[in-house]
C-alpha atoms as a PDB file:
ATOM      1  CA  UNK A   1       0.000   0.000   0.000  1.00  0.00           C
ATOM      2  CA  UNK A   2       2.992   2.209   1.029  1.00  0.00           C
ATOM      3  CA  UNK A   3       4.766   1.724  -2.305  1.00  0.00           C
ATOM      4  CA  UNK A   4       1.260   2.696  -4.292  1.00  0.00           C
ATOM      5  CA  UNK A   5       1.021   5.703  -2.330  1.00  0.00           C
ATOM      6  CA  UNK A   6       4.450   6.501  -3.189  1.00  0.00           C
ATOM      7  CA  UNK A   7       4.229   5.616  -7.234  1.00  0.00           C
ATOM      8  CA  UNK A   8       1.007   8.007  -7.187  1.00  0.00           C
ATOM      9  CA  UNK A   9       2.860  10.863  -5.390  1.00  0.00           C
ATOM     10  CA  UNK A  10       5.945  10.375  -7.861  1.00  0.00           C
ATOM     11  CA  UNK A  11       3.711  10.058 -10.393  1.00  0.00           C
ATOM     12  CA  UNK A  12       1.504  13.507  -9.040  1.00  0.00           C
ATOM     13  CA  UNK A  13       4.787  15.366  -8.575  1.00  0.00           C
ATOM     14  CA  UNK A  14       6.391  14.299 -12.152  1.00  0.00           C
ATOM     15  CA  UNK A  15       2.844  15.601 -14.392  1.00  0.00           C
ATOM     16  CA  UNK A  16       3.114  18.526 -12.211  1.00  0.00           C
ATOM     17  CA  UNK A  17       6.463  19.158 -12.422  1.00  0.00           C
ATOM     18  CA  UNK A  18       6.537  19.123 -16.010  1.00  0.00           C
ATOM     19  CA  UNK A  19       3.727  21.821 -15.899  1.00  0.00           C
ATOM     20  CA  UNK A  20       5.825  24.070 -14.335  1.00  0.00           C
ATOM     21  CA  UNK A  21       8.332  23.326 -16.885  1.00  0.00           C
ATOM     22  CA  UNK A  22       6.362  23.904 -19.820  1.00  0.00           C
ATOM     23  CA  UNK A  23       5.414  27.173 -18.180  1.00  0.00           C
ATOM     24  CA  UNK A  24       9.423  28.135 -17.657  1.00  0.00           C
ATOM     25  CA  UNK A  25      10.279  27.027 -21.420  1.00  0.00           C
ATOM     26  CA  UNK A  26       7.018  28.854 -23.021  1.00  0.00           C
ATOM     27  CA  UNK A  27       7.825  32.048 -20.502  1.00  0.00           C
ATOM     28  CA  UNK A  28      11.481  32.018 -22.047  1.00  0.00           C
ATOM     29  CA  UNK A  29      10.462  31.445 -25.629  1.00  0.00           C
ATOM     30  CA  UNK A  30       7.903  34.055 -25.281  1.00  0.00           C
ATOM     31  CA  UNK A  31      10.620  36.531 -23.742  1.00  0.00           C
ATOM     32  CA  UNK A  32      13.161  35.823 -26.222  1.00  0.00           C
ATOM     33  CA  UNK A  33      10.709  37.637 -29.033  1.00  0.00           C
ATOM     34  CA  UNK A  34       9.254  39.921 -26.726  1.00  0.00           C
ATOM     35  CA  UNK A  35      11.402  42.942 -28.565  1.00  0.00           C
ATOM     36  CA  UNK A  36       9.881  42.151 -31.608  1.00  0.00           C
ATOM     37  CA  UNK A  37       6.280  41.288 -30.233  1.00  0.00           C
ATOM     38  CA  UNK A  38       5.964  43.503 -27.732  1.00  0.00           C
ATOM     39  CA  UNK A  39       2.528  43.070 -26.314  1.00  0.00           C
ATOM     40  CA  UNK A  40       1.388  41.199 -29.044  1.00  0.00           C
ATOM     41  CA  UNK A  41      -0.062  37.774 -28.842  1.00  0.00           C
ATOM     42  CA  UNK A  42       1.516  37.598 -25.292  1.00  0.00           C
ATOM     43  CA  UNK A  43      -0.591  33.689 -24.453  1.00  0.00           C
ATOM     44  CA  UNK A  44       0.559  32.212 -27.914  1.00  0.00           C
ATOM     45  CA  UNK A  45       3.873  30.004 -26.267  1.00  0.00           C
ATOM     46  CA  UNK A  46       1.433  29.723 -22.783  1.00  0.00           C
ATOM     47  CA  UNK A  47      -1.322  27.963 -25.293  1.00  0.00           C
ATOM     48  CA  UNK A  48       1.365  25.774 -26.882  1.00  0.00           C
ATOM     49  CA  UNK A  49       2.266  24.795 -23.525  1.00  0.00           C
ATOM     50  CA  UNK A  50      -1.268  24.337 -22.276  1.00  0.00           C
ATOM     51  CA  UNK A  51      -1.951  21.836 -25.399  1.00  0.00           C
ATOM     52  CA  UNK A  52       1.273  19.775 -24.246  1.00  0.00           C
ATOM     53  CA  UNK A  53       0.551  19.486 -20.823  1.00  0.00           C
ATOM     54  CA  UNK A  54      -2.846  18.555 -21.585  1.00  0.00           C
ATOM     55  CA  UNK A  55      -1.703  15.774 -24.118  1.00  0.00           C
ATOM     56  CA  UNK A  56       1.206  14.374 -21.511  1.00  0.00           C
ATOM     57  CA  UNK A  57       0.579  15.364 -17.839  1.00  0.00           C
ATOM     58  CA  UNK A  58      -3.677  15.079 -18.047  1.00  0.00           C
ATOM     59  CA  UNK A  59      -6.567  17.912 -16.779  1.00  0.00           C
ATOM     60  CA  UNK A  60      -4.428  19.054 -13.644  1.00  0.00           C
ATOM     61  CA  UNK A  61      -1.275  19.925 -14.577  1.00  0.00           C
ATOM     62  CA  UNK A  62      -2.907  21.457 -17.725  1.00  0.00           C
ATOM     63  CA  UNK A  63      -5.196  23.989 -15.811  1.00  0.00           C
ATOM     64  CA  UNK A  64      -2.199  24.318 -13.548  1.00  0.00           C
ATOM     65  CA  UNK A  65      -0.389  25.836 -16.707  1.00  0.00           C
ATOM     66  CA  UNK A  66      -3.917  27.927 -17.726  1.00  0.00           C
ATOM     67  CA  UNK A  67      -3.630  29.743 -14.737  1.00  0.00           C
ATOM     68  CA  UNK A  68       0.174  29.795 -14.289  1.00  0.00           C
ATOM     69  CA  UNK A  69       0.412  30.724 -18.249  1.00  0.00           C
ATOM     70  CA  UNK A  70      -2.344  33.851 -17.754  1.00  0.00           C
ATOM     71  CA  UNK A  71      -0.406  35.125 -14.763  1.00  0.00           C
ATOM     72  CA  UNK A  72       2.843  35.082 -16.036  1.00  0.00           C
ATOM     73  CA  UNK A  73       1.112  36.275 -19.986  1.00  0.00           C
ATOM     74  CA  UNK A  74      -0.337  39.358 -18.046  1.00  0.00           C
ATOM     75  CA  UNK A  75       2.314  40.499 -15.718  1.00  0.00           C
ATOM     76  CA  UNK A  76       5.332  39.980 -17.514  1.00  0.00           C
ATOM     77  CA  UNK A  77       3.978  40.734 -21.159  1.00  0.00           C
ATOM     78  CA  UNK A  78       0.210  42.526 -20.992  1.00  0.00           C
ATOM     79  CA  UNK A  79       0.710  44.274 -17.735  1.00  0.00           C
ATOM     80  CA  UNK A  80      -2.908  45.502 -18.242  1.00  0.00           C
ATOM     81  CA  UNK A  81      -3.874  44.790 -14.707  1.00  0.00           C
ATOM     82  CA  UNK A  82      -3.271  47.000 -12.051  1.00  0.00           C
ATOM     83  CA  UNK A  83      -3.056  50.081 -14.470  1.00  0.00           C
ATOM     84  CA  UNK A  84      -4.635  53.313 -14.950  1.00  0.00           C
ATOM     85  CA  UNK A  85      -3.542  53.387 -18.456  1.00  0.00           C
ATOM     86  CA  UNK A  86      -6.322  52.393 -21.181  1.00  0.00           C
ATOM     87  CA  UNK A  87      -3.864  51.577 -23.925  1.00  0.00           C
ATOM     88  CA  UNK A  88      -2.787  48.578 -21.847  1.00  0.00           C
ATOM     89  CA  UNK A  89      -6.621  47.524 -20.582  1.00  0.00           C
ATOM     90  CA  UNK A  90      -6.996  45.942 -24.843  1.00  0.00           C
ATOM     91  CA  UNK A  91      -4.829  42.928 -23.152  1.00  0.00           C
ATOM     92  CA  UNK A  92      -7.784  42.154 -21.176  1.00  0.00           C
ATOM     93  CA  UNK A  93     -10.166  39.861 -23.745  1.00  0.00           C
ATOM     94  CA  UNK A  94      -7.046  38.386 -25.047  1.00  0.00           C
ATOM     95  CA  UNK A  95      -6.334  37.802 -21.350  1.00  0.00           C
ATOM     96  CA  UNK A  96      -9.868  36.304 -21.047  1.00  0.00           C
ATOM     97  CA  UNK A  97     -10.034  34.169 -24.573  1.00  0.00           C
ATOM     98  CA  UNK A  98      -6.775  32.801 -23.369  1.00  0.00           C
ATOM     99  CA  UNK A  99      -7.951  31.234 -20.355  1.00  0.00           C
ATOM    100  CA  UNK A 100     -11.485  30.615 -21.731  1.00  0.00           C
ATOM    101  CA  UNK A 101     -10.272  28.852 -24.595  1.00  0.00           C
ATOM    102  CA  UNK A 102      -7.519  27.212 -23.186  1.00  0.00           C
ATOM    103  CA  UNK A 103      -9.962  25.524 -20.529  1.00  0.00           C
ATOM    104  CA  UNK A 104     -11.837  24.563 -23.235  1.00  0.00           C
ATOM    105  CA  UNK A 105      -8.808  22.805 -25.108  1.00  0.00           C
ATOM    106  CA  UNK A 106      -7.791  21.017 -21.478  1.00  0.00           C
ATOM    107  CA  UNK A 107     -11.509  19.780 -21.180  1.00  0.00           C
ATOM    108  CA  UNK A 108     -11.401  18.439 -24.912  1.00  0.00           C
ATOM    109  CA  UNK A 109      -8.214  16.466 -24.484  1.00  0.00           C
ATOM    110  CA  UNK A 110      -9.324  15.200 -21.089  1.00  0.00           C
ATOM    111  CA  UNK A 111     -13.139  13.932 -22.931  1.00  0.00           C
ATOM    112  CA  UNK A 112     -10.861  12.683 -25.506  1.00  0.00           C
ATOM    113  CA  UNK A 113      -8.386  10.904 -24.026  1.00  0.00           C
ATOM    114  CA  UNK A 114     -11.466   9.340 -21.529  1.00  0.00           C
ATOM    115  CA  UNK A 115     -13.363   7.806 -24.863  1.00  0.00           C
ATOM    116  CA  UNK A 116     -10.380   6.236 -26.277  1.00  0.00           C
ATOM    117  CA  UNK A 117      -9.500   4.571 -22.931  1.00  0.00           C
ATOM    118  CA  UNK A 118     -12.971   3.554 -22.802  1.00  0.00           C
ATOM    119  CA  UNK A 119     -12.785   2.126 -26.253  1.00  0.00           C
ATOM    120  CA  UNK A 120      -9.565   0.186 -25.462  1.00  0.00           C
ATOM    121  CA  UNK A 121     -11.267  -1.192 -22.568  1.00  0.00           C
ATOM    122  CA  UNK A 122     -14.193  -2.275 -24.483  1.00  0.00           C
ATOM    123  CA  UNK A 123     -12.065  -3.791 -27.042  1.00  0.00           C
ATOM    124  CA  UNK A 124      -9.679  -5.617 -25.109  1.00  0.00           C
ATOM    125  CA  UNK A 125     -13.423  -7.264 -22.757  1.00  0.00           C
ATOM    126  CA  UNK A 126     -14.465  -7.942 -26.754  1.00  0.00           C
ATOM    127  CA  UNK A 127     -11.491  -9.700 -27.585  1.00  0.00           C
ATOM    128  CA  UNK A 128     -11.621 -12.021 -23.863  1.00  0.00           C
ATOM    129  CA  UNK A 129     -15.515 -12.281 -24.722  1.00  0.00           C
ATOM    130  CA  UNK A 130     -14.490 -13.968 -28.558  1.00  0.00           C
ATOM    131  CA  UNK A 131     -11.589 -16.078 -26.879  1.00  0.00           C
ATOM    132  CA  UNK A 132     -13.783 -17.460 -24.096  1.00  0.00           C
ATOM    133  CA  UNK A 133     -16.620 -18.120 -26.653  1.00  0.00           C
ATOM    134  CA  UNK A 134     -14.082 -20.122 -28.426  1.00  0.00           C
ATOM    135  CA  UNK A 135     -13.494 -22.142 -25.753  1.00  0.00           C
ATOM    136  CA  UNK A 136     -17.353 -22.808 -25.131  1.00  0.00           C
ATOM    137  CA  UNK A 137     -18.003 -23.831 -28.225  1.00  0.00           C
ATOM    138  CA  UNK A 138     -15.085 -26.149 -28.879  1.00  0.00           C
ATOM    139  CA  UNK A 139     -16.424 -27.630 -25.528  1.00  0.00           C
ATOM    140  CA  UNK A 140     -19.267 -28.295 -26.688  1.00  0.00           C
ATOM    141  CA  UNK A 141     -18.427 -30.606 -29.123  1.00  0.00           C
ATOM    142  CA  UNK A 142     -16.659 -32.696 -26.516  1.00  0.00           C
ATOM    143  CA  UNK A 143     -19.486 -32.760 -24.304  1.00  0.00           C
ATOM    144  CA  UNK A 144     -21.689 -33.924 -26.930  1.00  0.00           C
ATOM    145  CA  UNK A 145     -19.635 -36.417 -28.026  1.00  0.00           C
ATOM    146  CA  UNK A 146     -19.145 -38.040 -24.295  1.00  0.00           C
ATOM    147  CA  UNK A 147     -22.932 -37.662 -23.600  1.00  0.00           C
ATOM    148  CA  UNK A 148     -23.305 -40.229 -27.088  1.00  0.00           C
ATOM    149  CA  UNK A 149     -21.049 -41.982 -25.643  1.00  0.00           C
ATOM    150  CA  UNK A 150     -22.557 -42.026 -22.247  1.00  0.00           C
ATOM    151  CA  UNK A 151     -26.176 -42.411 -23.817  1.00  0.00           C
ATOM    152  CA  UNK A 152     -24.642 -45.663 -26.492  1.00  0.00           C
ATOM    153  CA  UNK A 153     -23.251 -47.242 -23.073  1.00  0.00           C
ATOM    154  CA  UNK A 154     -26.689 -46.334 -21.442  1.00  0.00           C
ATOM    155  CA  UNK A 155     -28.331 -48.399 -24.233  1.00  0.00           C
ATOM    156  CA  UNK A 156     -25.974 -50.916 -24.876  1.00  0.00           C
ATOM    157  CA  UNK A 157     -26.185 -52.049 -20.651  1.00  0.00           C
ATOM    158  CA  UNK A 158     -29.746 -52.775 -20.980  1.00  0.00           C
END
């Protein structure tokens, strides 16, 4: 029990983990062109990220790097919040379709990736449903044959 405990935790702390580092690669990418981009399309490396997370690491870790990825998109890149200035308040519905759409993309993967395992279950019950018919029916012949058998002795005694 001790050693399942401690495979989930590993296995808790690894997806997570690699959230975070999703968000540190996307927040370096994303500063590496922020000269040229400027406040332009400041959630496109945090969405990249988001879609990776949510491929590898599951729903968790994935709207662990939503919210990490809007945070970081706004303060280091937006900085609409917290301002007086109305230039910088336009970062606000990309701020907003980020996370909205991003949620939507974690919540797709996660339906997605729920189906197929489903299907692979059902598949693989299919496939031990055919191989135990198999048995049953080749069975069958052996039974009838030993209840002739059983029936010719039957007659044969009288």
């Amino acid at each position: 029990m001790q050693n399942e405990n401690r495979t989930r935790l590993s296995s808790a702390a690894f997806r997570y983990g690699s959230a975070l580092f999703a968000l540190a690669v996307a927040t370096a990418v994303r500063m590496a062109f922020d000269s040229a981009l400027g406040p332009r399309i400041p959630f496109a490396a945090y969405f990249v990220a988001v879609i990776l997370v949510a491929c590898y690491a599951g729903l968790g870790p994935s709207l662990l790097t939503v919210a990490g990825g809007a945070l970081l998109g706004e303060f280091l890149f937006l900085r609409s919040l917290g301002t007086g200035d109305d230039v910088n308040r336009t970062g606000i519905p990309q701020l907003i379709a980020f996370v909205v759409l991003s949620t939507i993309v974690c919540i797709m993967v996660k339906v997605i990736q729920d189906a197929r395992r489903r299907a692979e279950q059902n598949a693989q019950a299919l496939a031990d449903g055919r191989k135990e018919l198999a048995t049953i029916l080749s069975s069958i012949s052996d039974a009838v044959i030993a209840t002739v058998q059983q029936c010719a002795g039957a007659s044969g005694a009288r």
